[in-house]
C-alpha atoms as a PDB file:
ATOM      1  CA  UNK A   1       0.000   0.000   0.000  1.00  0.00           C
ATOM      2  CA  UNK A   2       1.459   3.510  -1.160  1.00  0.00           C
ATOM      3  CA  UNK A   3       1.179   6.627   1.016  1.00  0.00           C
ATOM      4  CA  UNK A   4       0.674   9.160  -2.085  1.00  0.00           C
ATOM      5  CA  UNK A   5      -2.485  10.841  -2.057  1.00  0.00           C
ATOM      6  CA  UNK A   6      -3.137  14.154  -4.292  1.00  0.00           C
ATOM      7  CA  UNK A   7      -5.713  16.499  -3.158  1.00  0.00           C
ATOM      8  CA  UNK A   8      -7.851  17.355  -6.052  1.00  0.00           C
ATOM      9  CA  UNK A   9      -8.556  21.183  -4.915  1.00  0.00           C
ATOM     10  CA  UNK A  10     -12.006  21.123  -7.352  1.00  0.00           C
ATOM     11  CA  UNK A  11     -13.469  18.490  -6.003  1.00  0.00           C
ATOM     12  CA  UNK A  12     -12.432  19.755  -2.216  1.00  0.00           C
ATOM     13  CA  UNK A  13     -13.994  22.851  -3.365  1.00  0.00           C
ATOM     14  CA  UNK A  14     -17.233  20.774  -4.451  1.00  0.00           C
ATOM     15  CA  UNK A  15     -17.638  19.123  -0.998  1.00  0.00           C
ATOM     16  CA  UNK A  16     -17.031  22.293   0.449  1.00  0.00           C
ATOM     17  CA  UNK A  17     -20.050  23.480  -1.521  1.00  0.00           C
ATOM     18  CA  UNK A  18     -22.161  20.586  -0.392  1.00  0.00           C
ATOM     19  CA  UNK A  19     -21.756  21.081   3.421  1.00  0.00           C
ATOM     20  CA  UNK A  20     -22.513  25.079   2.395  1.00  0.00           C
ATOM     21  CA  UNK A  21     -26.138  23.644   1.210  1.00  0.00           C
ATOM     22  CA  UNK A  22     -26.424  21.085   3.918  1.00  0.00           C
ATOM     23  CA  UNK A  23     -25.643  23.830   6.377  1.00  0.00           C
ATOM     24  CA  UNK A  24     -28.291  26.306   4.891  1.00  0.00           C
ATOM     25  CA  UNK A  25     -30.785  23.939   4.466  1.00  0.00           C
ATOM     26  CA  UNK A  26     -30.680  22.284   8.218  1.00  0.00           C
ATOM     27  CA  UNK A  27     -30.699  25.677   9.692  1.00  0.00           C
ATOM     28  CA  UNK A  28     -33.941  26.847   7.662  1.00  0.00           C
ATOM     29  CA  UNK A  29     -35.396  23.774   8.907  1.00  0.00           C
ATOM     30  CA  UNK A  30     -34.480  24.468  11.949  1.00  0.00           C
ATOM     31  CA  UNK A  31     -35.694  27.996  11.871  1.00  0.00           C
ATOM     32  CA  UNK A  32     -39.134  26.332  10.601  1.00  0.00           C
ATOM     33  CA  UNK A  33     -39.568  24.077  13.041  1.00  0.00           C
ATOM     34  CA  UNK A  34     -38.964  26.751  15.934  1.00  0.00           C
ATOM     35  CA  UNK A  35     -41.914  28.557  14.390  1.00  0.00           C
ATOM     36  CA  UNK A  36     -44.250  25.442  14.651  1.00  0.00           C
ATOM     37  CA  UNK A  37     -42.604  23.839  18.211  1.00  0.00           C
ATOM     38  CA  UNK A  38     -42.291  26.675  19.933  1.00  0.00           C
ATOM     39  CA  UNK A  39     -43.926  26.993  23.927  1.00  0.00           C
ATOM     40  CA  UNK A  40     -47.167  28.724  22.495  1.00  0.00           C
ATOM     41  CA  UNK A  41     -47.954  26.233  19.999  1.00  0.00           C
ATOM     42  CA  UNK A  42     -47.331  22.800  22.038  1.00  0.00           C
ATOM     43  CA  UNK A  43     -49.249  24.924  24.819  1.00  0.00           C
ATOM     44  CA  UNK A  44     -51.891  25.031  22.131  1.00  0.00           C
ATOM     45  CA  UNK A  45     -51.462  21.272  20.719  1.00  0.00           C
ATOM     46  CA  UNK A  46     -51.818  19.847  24.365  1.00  0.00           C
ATOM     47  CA  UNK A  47     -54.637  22.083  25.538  1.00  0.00           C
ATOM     48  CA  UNK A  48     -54.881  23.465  29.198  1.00  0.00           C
ATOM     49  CA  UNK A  49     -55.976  20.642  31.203  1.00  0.00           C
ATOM     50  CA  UNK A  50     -54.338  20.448  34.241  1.00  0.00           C
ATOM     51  CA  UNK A  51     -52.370  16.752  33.480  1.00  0.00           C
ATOM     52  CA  UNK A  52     -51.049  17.842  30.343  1.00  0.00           C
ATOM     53  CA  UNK A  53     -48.749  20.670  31.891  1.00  0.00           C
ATOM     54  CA  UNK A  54     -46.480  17.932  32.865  1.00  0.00           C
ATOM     55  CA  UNK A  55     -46.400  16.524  29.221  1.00  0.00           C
ATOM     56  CA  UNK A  56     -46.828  20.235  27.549  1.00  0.00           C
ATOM     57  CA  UNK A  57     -43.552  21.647  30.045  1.00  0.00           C
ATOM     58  CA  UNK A  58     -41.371  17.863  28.776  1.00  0.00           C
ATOM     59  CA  UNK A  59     -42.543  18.671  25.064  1.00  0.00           C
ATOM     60  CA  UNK A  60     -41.589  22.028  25.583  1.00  0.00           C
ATOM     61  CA  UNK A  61     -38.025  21.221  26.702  1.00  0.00           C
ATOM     62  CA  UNK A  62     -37.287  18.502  24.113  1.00  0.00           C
ATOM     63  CA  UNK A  63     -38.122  21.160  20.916  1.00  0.00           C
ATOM     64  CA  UNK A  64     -35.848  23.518  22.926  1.00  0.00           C
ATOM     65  CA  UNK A  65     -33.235  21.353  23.176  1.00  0.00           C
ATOM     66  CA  UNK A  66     -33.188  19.721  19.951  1.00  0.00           C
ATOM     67  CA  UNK A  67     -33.303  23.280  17.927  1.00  0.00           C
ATOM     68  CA  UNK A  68     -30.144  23.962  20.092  1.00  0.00           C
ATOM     69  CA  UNK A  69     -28.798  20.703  19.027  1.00  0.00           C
ATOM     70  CA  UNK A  70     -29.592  21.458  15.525  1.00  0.00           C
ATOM     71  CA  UNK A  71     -28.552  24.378  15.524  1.00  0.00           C
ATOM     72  CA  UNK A  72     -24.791  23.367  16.683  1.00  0.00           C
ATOM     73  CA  UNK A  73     -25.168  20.781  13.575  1.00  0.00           C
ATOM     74  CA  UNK A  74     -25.262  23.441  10.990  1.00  0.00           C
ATOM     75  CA  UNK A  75     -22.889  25.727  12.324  1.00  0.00           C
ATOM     76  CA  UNK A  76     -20.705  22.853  12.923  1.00  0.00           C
ATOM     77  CA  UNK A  77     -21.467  21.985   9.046  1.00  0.00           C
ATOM     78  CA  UNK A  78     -20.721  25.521   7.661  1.00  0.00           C
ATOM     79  CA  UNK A  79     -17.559  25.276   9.834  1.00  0.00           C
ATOM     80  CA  UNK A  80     -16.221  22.119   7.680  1.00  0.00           C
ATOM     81  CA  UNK A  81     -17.371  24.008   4.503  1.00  0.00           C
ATOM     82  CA  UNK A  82     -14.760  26.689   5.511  1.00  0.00           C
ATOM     83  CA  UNK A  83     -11.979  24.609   6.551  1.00  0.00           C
ATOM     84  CA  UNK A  84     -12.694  22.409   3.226  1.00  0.00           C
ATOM     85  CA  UNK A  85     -12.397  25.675   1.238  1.00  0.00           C
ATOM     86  CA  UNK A  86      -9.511  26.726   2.785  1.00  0.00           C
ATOM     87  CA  UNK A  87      -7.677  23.774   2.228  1.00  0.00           C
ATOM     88  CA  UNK A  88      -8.788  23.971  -1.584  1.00  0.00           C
ATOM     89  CA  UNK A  89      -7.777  26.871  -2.359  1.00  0.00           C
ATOM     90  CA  UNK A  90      -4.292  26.298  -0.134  1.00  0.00           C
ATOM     91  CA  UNK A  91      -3.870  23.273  -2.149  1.00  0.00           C
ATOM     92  CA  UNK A  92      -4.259  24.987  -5.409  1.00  0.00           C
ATOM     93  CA  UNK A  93      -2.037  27.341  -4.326  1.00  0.00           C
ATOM     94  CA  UNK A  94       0.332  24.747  -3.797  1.00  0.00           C
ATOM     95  CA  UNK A  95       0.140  23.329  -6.870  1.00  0.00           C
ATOM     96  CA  UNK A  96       0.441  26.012  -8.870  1.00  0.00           C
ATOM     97  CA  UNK A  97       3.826  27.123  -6.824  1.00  0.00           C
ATOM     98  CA  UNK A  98       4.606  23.484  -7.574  1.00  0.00           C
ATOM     99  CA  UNK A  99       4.328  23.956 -11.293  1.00  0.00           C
ATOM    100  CA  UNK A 100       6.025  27.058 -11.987  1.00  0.00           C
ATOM    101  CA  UNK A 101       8.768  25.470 -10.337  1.00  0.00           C
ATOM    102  CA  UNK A 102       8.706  22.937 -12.667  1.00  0.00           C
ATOM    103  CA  UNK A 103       8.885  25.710 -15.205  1.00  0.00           C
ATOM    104  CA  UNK A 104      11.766  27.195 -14.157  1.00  0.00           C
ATOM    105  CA  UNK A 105       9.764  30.237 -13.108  1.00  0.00           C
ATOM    106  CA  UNK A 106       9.261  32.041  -9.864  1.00  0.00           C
ATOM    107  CA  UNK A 107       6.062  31.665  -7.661  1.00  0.00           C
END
């Protein structure tokens, strides 16, 4: 088995791309789901009836917590996208330093 690798900067800069629309699209789900699981609505969904506070307030704290969590997921995915770019466009850097040496020219 050979260590060589080559980074292909293109397609790095494609994947970057895809966790930029992965990123967008869970945090506008995220955004839409705040509007419809939010404390008014469950309050609404489970009524006022004095045993469903205890189910309404556990409801409640689950949507909370899972926007939160979501919410950490797409920043966490438009985080990769940057480092991904980064390294693309580092990479292509790279390589084109790499070929003008190869020219006999000066990067």
């Amino acid at each position: 088995m050979s260590g060589d690798f080559y980074v292909d900067p293109q397609e790095m800069a494609k994947l970057a791309e895809a966790f930029k629309t992965r990123a967008y699209d869970l945090a506008s789900a995220v955004r839409g789901f705040r509007g419809t699981a939010g404390a008014e609505q469950i309050h609404d969904g489970f009524g006022l009836l004095t045993e469903s506070e205890e189910v309404t307030s556990t409801y409640i704290e689950l949507a909370s917590e899972m926007v939160e969590s979501l919410g950490h997921l797409a920043r966490h995915f438009d985080e990769v996208r940057q480092a991904l770019k980064d390294n693309a466009e580092n990479s292509a850097a790279a390589d084109d330093a790499l070929a003008g040496l190869f020219k006999g020219g000066r990067t």
